[in-house]
PDB file of N, CA and C in Angstrom:
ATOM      1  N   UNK A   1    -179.254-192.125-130.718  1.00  0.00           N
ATOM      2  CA  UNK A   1    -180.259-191.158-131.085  1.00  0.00           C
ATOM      3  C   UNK A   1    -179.902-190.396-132.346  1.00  0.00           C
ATOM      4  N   UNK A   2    -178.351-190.167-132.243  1.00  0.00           N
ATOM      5  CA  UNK A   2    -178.367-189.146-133.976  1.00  0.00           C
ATOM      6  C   UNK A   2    -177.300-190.177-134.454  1.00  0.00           C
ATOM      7  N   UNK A   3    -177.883-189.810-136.166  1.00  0.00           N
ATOM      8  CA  UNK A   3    -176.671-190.629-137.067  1.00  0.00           C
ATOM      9  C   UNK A   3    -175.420-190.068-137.001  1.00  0.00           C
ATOM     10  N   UNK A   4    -175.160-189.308-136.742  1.00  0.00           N
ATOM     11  CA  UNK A   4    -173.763-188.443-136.593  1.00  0.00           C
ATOM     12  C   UNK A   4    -173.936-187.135-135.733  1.00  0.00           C
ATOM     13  N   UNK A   5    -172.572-187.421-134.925  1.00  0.00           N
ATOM     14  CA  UNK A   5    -172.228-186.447-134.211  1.00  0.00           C
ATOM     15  C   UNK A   5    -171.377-185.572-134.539  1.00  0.00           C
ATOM     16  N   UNK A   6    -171.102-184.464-134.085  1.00  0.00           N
ATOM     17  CA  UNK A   6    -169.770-183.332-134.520  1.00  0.00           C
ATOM     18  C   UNK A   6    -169.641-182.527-132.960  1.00  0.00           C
ATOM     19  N   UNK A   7    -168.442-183.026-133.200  1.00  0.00           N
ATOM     20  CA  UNK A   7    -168.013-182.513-131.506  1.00  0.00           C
ATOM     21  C   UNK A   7    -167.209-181.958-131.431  1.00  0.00           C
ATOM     22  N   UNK A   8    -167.315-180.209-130.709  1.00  0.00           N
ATOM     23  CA  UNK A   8    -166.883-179.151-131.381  1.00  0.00           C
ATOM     24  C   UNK A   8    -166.711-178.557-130.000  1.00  0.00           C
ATOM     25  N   UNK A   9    -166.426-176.917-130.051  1.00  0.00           N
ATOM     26  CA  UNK A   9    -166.211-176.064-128.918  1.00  0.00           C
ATOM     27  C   UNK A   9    -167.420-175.638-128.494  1.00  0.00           C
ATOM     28  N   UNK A  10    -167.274-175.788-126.471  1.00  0.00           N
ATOM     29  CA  UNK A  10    -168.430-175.194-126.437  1.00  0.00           C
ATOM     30  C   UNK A  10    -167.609-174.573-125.024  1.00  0.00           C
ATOM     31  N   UNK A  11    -167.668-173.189-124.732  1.00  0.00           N
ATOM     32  CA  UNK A  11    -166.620-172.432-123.914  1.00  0.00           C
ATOM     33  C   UNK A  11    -165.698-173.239-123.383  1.00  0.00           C
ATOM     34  N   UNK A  12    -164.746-173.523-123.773  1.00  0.00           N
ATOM     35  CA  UNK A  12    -163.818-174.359-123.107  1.00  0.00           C
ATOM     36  C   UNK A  12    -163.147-173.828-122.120  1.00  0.00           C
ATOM     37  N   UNK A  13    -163.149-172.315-121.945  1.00  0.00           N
ATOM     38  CA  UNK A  13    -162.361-171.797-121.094  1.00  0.00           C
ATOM     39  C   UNK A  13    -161.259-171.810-121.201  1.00  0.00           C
ATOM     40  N   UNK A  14    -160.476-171.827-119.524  1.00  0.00           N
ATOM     41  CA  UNK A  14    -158.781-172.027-119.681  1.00  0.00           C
ATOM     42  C   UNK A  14    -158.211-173.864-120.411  1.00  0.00           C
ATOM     43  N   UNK A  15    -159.628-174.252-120.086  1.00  0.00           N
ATOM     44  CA  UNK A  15    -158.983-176.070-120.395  1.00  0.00           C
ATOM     45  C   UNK A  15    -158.948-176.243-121.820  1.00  0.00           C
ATOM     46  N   UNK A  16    -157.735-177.105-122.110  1.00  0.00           N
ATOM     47  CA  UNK A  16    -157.425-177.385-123.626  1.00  0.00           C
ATOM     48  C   UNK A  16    -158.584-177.955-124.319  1.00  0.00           C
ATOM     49  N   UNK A  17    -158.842-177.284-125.329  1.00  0.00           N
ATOM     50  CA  UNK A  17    -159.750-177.749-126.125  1.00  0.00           C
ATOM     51  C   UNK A  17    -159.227-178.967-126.576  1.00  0.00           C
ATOM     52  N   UNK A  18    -158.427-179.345-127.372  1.00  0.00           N
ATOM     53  CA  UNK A  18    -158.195-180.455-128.245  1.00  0.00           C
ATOM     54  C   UNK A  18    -158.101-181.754-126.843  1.00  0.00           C
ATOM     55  N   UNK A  19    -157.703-181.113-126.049  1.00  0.00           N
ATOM     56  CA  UNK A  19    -158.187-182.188-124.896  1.00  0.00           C
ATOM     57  C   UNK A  19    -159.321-182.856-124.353  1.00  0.00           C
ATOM     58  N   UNK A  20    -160.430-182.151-124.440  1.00  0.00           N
ATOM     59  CA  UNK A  20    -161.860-182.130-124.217  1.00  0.00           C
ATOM     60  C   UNK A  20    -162.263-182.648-125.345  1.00  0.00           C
ATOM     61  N   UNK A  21    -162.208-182.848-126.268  1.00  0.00           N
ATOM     62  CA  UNK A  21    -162.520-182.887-127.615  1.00  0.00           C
ATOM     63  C   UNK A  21    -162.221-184.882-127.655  1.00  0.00           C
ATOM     64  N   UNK A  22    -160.751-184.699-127.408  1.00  0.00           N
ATOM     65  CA  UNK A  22    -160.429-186.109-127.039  1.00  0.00           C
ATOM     66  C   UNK A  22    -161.089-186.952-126.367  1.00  0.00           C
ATOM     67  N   UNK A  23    -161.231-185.991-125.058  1.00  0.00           N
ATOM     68  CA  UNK A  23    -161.721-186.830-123.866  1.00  0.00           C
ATOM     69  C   UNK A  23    -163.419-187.343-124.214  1.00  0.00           C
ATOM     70  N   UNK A  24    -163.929-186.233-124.762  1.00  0.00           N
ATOM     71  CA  UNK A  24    -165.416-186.770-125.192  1.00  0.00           C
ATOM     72  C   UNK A  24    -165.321-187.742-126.761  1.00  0.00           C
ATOM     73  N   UNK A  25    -164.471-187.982-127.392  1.00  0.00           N
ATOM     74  CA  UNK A  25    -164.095-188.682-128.609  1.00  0.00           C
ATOM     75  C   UNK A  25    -163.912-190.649-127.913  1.00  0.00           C
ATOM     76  N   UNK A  26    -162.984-190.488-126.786  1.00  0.00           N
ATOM     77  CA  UNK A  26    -162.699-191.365-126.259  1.00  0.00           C
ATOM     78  C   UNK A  26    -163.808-192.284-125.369  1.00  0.00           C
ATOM     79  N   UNK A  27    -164.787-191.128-125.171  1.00  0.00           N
ATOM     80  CA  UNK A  27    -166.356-191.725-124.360  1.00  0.00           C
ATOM     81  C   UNK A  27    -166.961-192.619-125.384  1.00  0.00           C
ATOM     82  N   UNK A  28    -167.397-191.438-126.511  1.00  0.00           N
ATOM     83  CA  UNK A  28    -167.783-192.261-127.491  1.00  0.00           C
ATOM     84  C   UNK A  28    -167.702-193.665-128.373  1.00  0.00           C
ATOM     85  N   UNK A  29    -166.375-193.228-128.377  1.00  0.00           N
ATOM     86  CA  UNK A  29    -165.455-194.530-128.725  1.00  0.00           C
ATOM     87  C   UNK A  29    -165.831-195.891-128.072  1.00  0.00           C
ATOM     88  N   UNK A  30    -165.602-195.748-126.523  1.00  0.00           N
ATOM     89  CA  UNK A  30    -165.509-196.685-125.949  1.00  0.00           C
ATOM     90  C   UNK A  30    -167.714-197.146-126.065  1.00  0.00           C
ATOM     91  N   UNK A  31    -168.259-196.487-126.269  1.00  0.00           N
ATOM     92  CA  UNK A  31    -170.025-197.063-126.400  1.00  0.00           C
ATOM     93  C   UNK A  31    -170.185-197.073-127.794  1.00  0.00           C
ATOM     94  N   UNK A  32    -169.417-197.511-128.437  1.00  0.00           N
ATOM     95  CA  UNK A  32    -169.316-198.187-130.001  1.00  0.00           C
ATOM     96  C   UNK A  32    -169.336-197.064-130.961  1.00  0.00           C
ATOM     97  N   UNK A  33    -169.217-195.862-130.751  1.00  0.00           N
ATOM     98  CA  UNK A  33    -169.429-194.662-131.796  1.00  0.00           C
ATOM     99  C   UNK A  33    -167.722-194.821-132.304  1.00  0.00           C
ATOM    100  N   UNK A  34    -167.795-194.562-133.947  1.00  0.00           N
ATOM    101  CA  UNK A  34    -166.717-195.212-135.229  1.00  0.00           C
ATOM    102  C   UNK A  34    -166.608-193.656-135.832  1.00  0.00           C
ATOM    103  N   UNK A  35    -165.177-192.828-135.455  1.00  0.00           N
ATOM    104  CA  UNK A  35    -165.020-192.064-135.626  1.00  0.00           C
ATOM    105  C   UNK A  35    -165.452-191.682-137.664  1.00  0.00           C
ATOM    106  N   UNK A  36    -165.459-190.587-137.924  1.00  0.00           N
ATOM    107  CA  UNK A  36    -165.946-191.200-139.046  1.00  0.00           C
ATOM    108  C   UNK A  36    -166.979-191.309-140.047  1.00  0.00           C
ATOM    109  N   UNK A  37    -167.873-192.307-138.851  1.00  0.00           N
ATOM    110  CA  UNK A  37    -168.963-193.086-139.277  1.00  0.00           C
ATOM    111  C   UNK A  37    -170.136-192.602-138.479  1.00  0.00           C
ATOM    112  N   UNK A  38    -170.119-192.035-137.033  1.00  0.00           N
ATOM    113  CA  UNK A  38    -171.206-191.732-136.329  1.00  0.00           C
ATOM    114  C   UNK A  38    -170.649-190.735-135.586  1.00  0.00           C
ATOM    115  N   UNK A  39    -169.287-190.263-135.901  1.00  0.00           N
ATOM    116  CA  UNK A  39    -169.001-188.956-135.252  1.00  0.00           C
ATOM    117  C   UNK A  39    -167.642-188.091-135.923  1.00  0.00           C
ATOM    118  N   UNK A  40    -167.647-186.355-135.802  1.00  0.00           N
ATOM    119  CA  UNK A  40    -166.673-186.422-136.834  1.00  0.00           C
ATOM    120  C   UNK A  40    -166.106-185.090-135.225  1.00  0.00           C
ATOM    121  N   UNK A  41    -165.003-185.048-135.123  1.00  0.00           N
ATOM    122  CA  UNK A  41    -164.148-183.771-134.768  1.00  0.00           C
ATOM    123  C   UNK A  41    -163.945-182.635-135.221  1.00  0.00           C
ATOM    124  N   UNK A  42    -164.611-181.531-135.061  1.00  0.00           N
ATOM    125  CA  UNK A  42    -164.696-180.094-135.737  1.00  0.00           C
ATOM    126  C   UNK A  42    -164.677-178.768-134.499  1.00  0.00           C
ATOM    127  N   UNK A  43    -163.529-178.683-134.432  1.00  0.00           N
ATOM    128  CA  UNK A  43    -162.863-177.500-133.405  1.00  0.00           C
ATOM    129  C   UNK A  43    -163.798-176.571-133.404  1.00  0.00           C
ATOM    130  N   UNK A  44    -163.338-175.959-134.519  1.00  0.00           N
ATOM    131  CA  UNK A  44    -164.378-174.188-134.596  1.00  0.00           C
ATOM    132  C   UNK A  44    -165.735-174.697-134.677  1.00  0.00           C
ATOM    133  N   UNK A  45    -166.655-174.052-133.709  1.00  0.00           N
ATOM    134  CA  UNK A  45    -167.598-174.268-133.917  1.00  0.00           C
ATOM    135  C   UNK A  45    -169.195-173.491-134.681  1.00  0.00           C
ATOM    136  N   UNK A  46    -168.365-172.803-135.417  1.00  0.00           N
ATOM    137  CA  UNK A  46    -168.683-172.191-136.928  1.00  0.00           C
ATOM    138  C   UNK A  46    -168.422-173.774-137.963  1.00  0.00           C
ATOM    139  N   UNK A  47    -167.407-173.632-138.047  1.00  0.00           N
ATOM    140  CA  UNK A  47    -167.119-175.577-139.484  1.00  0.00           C
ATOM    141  C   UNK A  47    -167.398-175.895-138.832  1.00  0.00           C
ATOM    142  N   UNK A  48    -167.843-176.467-137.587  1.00  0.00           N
ATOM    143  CA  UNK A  48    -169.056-177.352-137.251  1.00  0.00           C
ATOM    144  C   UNK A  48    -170.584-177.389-137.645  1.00  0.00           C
ATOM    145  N   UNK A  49    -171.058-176.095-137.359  1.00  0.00           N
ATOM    146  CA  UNK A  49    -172.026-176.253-137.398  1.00  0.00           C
ATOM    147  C   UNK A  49    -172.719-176.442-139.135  1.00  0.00           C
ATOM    148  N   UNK A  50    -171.426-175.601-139.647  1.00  0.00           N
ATOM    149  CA  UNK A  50    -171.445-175.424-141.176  1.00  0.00           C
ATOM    150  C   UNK A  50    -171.280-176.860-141.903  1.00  0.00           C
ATOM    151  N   UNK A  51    -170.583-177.287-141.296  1.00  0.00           N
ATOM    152  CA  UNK A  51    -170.547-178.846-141.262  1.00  0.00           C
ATOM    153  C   UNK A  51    -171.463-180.256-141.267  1.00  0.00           C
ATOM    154  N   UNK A  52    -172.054-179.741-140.012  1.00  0.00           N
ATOM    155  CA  UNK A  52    -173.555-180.577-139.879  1.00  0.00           C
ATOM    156  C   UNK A  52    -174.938-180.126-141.353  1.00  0.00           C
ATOM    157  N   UNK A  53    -174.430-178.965-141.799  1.00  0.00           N
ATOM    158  CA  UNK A  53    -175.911-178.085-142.428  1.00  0.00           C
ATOM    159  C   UNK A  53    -175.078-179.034-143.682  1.00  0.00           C
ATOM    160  N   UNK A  54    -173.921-179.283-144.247  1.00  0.00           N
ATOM    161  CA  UNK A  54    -173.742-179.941-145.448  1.00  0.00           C
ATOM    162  C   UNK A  54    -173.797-181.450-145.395  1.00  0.00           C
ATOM    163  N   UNK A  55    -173.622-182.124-144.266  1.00  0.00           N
ATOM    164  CA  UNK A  55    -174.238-183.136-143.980  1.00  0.00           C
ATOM    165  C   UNK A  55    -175.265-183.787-143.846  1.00  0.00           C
ATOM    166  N   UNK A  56    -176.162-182.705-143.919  1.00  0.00           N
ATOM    167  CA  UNK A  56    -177.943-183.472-143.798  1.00  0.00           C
ATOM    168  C   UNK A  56    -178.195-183.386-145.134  1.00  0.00           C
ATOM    169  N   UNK A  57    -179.602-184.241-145.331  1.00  0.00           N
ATOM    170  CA  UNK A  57    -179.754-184.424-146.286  1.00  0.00           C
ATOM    171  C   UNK A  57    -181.528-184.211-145.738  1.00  0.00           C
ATOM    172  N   UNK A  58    -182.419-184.844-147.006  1.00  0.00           N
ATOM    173  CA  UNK A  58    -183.680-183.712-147.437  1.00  0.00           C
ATOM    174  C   UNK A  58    -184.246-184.718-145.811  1.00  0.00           C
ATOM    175  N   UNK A  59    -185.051-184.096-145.131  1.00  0.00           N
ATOM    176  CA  UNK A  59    -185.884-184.853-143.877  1.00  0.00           C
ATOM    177  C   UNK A  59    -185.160-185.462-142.541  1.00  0.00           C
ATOM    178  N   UNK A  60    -183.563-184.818-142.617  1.00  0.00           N
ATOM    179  CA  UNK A  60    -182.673-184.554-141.849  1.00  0.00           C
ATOM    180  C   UNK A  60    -182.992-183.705-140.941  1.00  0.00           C
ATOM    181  N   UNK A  61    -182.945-183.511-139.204  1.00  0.00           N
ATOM    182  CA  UNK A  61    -182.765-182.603-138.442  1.00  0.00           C
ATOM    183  C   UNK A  61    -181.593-182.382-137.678  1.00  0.00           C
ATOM    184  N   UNK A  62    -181.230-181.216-137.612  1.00  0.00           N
ATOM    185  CA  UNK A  62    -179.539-180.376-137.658  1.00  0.00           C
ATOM    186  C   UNK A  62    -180.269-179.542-136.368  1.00  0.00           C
ATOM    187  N   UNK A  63    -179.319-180.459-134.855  1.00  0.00           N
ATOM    188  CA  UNK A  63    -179.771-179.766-133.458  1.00  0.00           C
ATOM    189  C   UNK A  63    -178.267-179.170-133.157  1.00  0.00           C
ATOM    190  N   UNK A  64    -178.101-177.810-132.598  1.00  0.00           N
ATOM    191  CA  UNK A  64    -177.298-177.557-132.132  1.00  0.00           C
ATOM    192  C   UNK A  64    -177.006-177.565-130.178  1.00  0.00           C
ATOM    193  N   UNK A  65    -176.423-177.976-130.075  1.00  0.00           N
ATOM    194  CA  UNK A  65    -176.302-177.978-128.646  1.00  0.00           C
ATOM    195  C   UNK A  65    -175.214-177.634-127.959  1.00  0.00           C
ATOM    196  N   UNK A  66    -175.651-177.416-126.558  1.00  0.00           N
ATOM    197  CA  UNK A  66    -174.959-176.236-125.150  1.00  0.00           C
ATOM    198  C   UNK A  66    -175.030-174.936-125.399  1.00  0.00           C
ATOM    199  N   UNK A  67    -175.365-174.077-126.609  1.00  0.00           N
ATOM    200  CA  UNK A  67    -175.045-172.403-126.386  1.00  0.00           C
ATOM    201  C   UNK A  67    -176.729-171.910-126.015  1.00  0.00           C
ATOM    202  N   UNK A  68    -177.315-172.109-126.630  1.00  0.00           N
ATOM    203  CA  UNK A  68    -178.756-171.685-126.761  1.00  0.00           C
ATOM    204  C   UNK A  68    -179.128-170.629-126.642  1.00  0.00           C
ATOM    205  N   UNK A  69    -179.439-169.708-125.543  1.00  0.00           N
ATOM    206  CA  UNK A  69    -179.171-168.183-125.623  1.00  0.00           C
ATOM    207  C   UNK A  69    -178.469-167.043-125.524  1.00  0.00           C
ATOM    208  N   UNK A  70    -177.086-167.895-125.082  1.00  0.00           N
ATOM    209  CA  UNK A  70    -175.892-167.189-124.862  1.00  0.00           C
ATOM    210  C   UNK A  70    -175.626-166.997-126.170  1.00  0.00           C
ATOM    211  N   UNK A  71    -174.975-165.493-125.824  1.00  0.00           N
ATOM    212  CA  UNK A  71    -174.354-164.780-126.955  1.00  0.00           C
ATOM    213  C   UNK A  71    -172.738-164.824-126.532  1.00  0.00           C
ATOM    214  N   UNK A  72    -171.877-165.362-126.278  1.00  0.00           N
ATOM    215  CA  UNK A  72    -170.776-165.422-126.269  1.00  0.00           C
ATOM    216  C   UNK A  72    -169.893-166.650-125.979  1.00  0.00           C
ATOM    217  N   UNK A  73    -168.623-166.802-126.532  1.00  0.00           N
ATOM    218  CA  UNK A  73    -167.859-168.369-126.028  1.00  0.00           C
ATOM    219  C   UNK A  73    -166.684-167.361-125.507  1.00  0.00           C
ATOM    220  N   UNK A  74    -166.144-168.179-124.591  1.00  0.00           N
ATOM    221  CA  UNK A  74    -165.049-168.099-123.838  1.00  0.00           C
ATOM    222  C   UNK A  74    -163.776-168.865-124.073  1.00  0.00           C
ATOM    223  N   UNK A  75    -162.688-168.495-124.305  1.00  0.00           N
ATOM    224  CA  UNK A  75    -161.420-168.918-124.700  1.00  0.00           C
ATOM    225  C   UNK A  75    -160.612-168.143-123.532  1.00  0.00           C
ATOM    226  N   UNK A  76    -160.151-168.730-123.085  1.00  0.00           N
ATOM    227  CA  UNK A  76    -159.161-168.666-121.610  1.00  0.00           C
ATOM    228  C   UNK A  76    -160.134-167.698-121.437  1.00  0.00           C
ATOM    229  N   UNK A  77    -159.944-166.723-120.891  1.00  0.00           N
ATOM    230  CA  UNK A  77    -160.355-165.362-119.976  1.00  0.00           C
ATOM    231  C   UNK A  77    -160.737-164.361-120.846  1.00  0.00           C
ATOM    232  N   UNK A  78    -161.427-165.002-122.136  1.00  0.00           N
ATOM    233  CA  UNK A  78    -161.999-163.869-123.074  1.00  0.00           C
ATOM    234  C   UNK A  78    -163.010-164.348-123.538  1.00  0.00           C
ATOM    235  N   UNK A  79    -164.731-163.340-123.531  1.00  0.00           N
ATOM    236  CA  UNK A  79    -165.523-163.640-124.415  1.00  0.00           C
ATOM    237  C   UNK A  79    -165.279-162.816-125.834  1.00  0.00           C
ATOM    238  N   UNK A  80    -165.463-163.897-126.521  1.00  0.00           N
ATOM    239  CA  UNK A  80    -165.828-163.724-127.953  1.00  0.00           C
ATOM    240  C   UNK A  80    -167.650-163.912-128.220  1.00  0.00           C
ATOM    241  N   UNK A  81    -168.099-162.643-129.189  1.00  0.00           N
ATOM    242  CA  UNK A  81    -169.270-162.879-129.639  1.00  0.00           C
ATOM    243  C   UNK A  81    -169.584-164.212-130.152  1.00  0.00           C
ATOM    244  N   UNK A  82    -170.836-164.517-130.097  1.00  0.00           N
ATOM    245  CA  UNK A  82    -170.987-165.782-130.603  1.00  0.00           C
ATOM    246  C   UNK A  82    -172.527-165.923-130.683  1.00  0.00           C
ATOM    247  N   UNK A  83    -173.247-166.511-131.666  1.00  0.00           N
ATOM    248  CA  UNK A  83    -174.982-166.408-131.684  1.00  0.00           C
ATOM    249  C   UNK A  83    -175.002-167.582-132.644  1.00  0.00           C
ATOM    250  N   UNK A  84    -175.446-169.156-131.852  1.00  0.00           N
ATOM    251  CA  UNK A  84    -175.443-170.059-132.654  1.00  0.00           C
ATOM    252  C   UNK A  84    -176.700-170.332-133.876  1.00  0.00           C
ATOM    253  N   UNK A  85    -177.788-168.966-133.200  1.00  0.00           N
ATOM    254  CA  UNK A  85    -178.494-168.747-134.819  1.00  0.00           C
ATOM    255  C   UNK A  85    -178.029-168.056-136.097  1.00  0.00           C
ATOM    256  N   UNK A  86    -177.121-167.002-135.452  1.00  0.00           N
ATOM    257  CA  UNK A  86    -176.425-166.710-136.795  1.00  0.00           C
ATOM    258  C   UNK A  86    -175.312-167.569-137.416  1.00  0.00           C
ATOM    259  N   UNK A  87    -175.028-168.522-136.607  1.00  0.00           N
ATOM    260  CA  UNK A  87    -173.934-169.503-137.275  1.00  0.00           C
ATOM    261  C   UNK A  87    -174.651-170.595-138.201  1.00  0.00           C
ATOM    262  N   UNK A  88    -176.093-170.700-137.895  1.00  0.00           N
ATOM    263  CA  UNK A  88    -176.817-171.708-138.805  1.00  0.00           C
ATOM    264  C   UNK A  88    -177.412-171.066-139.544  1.00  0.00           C
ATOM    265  N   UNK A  89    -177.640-169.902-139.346  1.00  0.00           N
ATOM    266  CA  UNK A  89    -178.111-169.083-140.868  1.00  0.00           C
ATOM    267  C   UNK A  89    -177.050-168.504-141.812  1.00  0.00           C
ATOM    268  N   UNK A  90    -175.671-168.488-141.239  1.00  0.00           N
ATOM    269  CA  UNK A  90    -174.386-168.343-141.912  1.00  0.00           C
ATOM    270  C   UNK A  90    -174.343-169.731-143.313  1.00  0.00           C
ATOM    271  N   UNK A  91    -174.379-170.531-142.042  1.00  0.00           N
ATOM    272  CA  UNK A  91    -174.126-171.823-142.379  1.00  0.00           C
ATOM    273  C   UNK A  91    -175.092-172.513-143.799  1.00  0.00           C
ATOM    274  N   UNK A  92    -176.824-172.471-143.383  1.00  0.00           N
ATOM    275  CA  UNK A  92    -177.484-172.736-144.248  1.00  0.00           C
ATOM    276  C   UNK A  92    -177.618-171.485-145.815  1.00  0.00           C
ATOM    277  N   UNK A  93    -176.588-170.109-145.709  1.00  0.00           N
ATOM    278  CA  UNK A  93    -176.458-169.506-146.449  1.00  0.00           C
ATOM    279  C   UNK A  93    -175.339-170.152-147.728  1.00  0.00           C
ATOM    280  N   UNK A  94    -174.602-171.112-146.976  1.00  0.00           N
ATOM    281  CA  UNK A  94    -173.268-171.647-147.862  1.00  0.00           C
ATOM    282  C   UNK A  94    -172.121-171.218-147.038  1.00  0.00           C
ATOM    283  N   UNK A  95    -171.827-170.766-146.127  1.00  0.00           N
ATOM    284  CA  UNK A  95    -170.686-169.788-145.439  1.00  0.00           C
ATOM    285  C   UNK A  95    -170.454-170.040-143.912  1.00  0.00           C
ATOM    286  N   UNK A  96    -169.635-171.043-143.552  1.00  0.00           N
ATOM    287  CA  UNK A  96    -169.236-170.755-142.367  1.00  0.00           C
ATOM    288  C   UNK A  96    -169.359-169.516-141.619  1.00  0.00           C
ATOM    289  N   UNK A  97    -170.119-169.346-140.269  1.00  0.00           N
ATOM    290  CA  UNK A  97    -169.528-168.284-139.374  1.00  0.00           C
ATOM    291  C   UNK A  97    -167.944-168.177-138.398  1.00  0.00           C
ATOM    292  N   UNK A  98    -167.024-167.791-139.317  1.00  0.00           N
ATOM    293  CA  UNK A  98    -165.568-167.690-138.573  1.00  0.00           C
ATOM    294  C   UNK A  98    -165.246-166.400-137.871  1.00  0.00           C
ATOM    295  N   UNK A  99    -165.791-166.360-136.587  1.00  0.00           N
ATOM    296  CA  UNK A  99    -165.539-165.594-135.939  1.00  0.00           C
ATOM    297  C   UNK A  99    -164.460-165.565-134.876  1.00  0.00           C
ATOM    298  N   UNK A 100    -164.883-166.995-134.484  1.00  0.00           N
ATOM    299  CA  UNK A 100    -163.752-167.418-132.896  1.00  0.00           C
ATOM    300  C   UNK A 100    -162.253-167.621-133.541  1.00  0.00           C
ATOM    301  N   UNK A 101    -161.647-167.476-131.999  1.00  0.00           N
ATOM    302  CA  UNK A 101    -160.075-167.993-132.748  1.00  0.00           C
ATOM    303  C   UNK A 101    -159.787-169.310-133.092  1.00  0.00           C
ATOM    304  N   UNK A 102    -160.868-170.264-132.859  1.00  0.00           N
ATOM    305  CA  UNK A 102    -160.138-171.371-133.423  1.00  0.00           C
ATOM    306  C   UNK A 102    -160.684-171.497-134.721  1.00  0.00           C
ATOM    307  N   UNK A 103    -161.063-170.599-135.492  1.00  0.00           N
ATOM    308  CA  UNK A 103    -161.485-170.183-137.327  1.00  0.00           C
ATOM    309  C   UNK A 103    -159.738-169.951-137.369  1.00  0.00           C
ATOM    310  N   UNK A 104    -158.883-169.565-136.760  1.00  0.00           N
ATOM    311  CA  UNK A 104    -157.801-169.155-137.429  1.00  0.00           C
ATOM    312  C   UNK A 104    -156.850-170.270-137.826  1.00  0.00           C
ATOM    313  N   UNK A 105    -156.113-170.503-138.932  1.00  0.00           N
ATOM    314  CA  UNK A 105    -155.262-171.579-138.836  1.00  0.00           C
ATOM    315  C   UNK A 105    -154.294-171.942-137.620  1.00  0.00           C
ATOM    316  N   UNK A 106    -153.725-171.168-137.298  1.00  0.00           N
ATOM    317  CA  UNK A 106    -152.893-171.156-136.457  1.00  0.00           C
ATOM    318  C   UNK A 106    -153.260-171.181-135.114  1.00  0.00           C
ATOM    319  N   UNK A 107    -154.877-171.500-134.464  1.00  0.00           N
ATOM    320  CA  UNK A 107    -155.020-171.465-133.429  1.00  0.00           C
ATOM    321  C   UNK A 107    -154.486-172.515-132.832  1.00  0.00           C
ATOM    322  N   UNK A 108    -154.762-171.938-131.233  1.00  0.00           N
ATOM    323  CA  UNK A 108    -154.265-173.160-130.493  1.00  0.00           C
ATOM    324  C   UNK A 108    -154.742-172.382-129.350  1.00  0.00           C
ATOM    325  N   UNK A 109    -155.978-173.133-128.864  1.00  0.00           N
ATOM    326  CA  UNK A 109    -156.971-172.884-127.974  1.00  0.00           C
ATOM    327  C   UNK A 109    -157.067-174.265-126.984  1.00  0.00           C
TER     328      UNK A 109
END
């Protein structure tokens, strides 16, 4: 259904992100999706979404999915603000929204 995927954080909670990330990388994988080519890995899901908005091109549609009206993501036992319309109006401004901790270099979520 989409030419490319970006598979990113969506409350991961206490469970390792880069694990989940894998584990849905490895689904893909295995039903012919070419890392890459029809799907890319993007943790924060701010450079994700900022990601997808530099990736389309003119008659392109850029869907975000799992947050929808929730205003917050969860990292172990903490919400962080989060509003995936302001991350695509961040985004279609030129500017990542880096709010969460995995915007930080040094995360490890």
């Amino acid at each position: 259904l989409a030419d490319m995927t970006i598979i990113t954080a969506e409350d991961p909670r206490t469970e390792n992100l880069d694990a989940i990330i894998a584990q849905t990388a490895e689904t893909m994988q295995a039903d012919g999706a070419i890392e890459g080519q029809t799907f890319e890995r993007v943790p924060d899901r701010g450079r994700a979404i900022y990601r997808a908005t530099q990736l389309a091109q003119p008659g392109d549609v850029v869907i975000t999915l799992g947050k929808g009206h929730e205003q917050s993501m969860c990292f172990g036992e903490v919400e962080y603000p989060w509003d995936d319309r302001q991350a695509l109006t961040s985004a279609l401004r030129g500017q990542p929204l880096l709010t969460l901790p995995t915007a930080r270099p040094e995360a490890d979520v």
